[in-house]
C-alpha atoms as a PDB file:
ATOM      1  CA  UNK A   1      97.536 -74.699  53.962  1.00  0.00           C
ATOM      2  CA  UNK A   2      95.898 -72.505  57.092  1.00  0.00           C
ATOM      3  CA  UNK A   3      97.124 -68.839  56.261  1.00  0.00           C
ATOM      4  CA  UNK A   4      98.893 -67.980  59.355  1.00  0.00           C
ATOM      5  CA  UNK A   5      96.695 -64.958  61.640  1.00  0.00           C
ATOM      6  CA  UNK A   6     100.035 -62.746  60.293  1.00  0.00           C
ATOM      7  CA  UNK A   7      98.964 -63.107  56.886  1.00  0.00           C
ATOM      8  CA  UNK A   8      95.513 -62.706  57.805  1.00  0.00           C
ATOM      9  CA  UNK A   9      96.250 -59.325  58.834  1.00  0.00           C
ATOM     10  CA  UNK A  10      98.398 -58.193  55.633  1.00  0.00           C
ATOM     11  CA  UNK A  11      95.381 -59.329  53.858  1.00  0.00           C
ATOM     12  CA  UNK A  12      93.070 -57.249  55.955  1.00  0.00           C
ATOM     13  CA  UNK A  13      95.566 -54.125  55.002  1.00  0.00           C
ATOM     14  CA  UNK A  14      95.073 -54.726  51.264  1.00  0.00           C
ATOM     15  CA  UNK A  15      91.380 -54.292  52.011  1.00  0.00           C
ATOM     16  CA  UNK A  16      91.772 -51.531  53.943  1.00  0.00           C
ATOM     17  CA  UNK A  17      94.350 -49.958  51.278  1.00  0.00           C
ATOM     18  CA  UNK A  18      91.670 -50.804  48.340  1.00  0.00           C
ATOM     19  CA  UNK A  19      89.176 -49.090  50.008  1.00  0.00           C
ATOM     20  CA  UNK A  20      90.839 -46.194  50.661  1.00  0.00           C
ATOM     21  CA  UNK A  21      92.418 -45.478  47.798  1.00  0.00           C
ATOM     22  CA  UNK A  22      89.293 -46.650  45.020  1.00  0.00           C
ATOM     23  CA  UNK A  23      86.846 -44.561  47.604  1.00  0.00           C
ATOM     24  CA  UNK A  24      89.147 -41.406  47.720  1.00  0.00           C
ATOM     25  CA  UNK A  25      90.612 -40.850  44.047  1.00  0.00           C
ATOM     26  CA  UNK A  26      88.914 -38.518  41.708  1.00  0.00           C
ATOM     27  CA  UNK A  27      87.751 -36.292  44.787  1.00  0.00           C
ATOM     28  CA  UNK A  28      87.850 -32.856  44.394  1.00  0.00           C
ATOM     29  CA  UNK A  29      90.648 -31.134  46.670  1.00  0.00           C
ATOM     30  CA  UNK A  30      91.925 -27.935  47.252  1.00  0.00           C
ATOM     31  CA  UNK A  31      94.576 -26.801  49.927  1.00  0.00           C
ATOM     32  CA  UNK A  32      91.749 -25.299  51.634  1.00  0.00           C
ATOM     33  CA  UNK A  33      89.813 -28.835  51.665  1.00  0.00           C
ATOM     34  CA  UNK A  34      93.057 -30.891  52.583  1.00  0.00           C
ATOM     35  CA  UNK A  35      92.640 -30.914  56.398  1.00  0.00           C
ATOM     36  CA  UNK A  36      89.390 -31.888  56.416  1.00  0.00           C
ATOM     37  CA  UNK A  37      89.570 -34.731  53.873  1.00  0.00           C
ATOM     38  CA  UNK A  38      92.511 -36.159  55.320  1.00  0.00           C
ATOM     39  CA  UNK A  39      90.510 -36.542  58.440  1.00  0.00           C
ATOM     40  CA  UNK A  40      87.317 -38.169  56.121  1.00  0.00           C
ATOM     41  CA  UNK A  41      89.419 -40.597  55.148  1.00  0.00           C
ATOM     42  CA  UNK A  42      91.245 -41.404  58.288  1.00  0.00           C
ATOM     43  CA  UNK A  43      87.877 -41.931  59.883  1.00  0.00           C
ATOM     44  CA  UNK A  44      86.088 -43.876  57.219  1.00  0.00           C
ATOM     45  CA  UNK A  45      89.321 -47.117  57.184  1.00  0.00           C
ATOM     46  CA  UNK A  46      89.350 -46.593  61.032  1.00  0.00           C
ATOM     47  CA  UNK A  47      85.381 -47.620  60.753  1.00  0.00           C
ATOM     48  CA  UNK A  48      86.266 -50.736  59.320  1.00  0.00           C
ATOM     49  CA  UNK A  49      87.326 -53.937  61.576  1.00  0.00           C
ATOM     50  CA  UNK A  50      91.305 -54.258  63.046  1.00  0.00           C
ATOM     51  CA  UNK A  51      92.353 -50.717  61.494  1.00  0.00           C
ATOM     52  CA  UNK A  52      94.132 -49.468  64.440  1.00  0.00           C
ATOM     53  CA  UNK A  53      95.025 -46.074  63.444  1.00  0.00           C
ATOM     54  CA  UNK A  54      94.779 -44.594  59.682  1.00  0.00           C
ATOM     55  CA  UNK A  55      97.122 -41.289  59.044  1.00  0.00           C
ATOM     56  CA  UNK A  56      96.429 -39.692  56.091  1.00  0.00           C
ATOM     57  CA  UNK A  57      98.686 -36.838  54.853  1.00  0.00           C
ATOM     58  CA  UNK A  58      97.723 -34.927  52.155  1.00  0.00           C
ATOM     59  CA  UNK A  59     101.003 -33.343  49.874  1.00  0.00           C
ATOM     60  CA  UNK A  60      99.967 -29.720  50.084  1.00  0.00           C
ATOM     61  CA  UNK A  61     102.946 -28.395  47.967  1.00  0.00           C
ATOM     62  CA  UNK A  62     102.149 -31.203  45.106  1.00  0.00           C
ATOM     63  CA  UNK A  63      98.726 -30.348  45.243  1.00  0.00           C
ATOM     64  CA  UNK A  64      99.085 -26.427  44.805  1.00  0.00           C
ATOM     65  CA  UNK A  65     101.381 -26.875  41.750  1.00  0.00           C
ATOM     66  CA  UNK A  66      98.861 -29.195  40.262  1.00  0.00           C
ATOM     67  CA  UNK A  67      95.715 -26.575  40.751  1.00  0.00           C
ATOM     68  CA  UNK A  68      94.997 -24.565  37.804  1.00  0.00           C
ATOM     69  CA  UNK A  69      91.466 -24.046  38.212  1.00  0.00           C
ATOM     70  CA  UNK A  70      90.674 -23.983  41.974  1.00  0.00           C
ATOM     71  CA  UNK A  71      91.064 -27.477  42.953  1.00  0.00           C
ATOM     72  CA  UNK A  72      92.327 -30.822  41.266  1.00  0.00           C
ATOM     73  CA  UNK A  73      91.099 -34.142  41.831  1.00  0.00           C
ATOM     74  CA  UNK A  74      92.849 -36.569  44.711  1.00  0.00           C
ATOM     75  CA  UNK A  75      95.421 -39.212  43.218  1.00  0.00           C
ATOM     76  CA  UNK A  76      98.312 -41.069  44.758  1.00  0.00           C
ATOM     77  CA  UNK A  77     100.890 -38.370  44.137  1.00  0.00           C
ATOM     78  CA  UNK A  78      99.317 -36.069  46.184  1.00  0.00           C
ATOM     79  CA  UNK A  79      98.793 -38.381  49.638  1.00  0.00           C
ATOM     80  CA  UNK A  80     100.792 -40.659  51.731  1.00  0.00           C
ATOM     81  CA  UNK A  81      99.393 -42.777  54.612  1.00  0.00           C
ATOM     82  CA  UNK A  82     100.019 -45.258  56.780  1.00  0.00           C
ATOM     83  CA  UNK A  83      97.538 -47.869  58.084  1.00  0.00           C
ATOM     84  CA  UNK A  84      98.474 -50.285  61.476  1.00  0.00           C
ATOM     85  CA  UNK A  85      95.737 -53.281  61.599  1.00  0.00           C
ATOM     86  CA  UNK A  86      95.402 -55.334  64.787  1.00  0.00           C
ATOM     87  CA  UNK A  87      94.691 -58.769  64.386  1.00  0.00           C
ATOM     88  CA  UNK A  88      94.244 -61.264  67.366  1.00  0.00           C
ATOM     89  CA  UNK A  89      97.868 -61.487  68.479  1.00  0.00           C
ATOM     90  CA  UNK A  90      99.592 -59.126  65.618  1.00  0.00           C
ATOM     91  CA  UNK A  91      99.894 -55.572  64.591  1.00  0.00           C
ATOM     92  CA  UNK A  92     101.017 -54.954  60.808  1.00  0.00           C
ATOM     93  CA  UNK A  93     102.389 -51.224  60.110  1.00  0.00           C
ATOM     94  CA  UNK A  94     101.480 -50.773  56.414  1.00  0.00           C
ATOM     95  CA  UNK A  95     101.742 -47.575  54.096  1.00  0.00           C
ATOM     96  CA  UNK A  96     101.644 -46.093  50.725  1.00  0.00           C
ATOM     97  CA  UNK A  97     103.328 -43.759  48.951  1.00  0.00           C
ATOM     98  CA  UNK A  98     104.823 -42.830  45.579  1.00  0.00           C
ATOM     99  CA  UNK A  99     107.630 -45.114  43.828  1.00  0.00           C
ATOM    100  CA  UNK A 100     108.451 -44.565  40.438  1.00  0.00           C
ATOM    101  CA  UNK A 101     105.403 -42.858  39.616  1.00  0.00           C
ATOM    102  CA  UNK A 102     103.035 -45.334  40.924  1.00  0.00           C
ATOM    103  CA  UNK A 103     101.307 -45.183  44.504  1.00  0.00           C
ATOM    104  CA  UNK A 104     102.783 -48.671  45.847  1.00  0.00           C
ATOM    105  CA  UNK A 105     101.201 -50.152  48.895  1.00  0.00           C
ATOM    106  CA  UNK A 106     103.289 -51.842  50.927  1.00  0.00           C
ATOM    107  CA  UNK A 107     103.688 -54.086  54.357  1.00  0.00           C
ATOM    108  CA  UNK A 108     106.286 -52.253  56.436  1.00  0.00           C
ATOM    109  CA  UNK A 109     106.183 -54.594  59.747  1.00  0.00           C
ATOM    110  CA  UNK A 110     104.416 -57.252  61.232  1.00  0.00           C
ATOM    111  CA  UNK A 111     104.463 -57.325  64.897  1.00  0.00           C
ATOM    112  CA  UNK A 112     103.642 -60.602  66.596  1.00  0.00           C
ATOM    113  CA  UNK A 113     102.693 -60.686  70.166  1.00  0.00           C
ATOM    114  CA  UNK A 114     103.505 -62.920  72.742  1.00  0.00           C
END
């Protein structure tokens, strides 16, 4: 069976996700180095194909209890973001965040157009 150009899409968010996310973790960040990485990584998955828009938010609070020498390195816990891919006809919302203690990527909407 054809996967249908929806599905297509959710699959193009799992890339997009994987990339972020195996690119990112294990970087050095501080609360002073938040802003700027959150716009690295927005701009790096908005480089790739049919990544609409790519919001990366950075937990600042999580992050400062977490520091005990100056910086700590960039996991799941301390981010959430939300990725919309456009794909021919269809826009898929997609985002990731924190659920019981695990950084779970999921598909929030797909959006088929006319």
């Amino acid at each position: 069976m054809e996967p249908t150009v929806g599905e297509r899409a959710c699959f193009e968010a799992g890339i997009k996700f994987g990339t972020l996310y195996h690119q990112f973790a294990g970087t050095p960040v501080s609360p002073d180095s938040a802003a700027s990485l959150e716009r690295a990584m927005e701009e790096a998955i908005e480089n790739q194909p049919h990544a609409s828009t790519v919001t990366v938010d950075i937990l600042e609070e999580e992050l400062d209890a977490a520091i005990d020498h100056g910086y700590t390195e960039l996991t799941g816990e301390f981010m959430e973001v939300e990725i919309v891919i456009e794909y021919e006809d269809n826009e898929v919302v997609t985002s990731m965040a924190m659920e019981d203690g695990y950084p779970l990527m999921r598909v929030n909407d797909i959006r088929r157009g006319e």
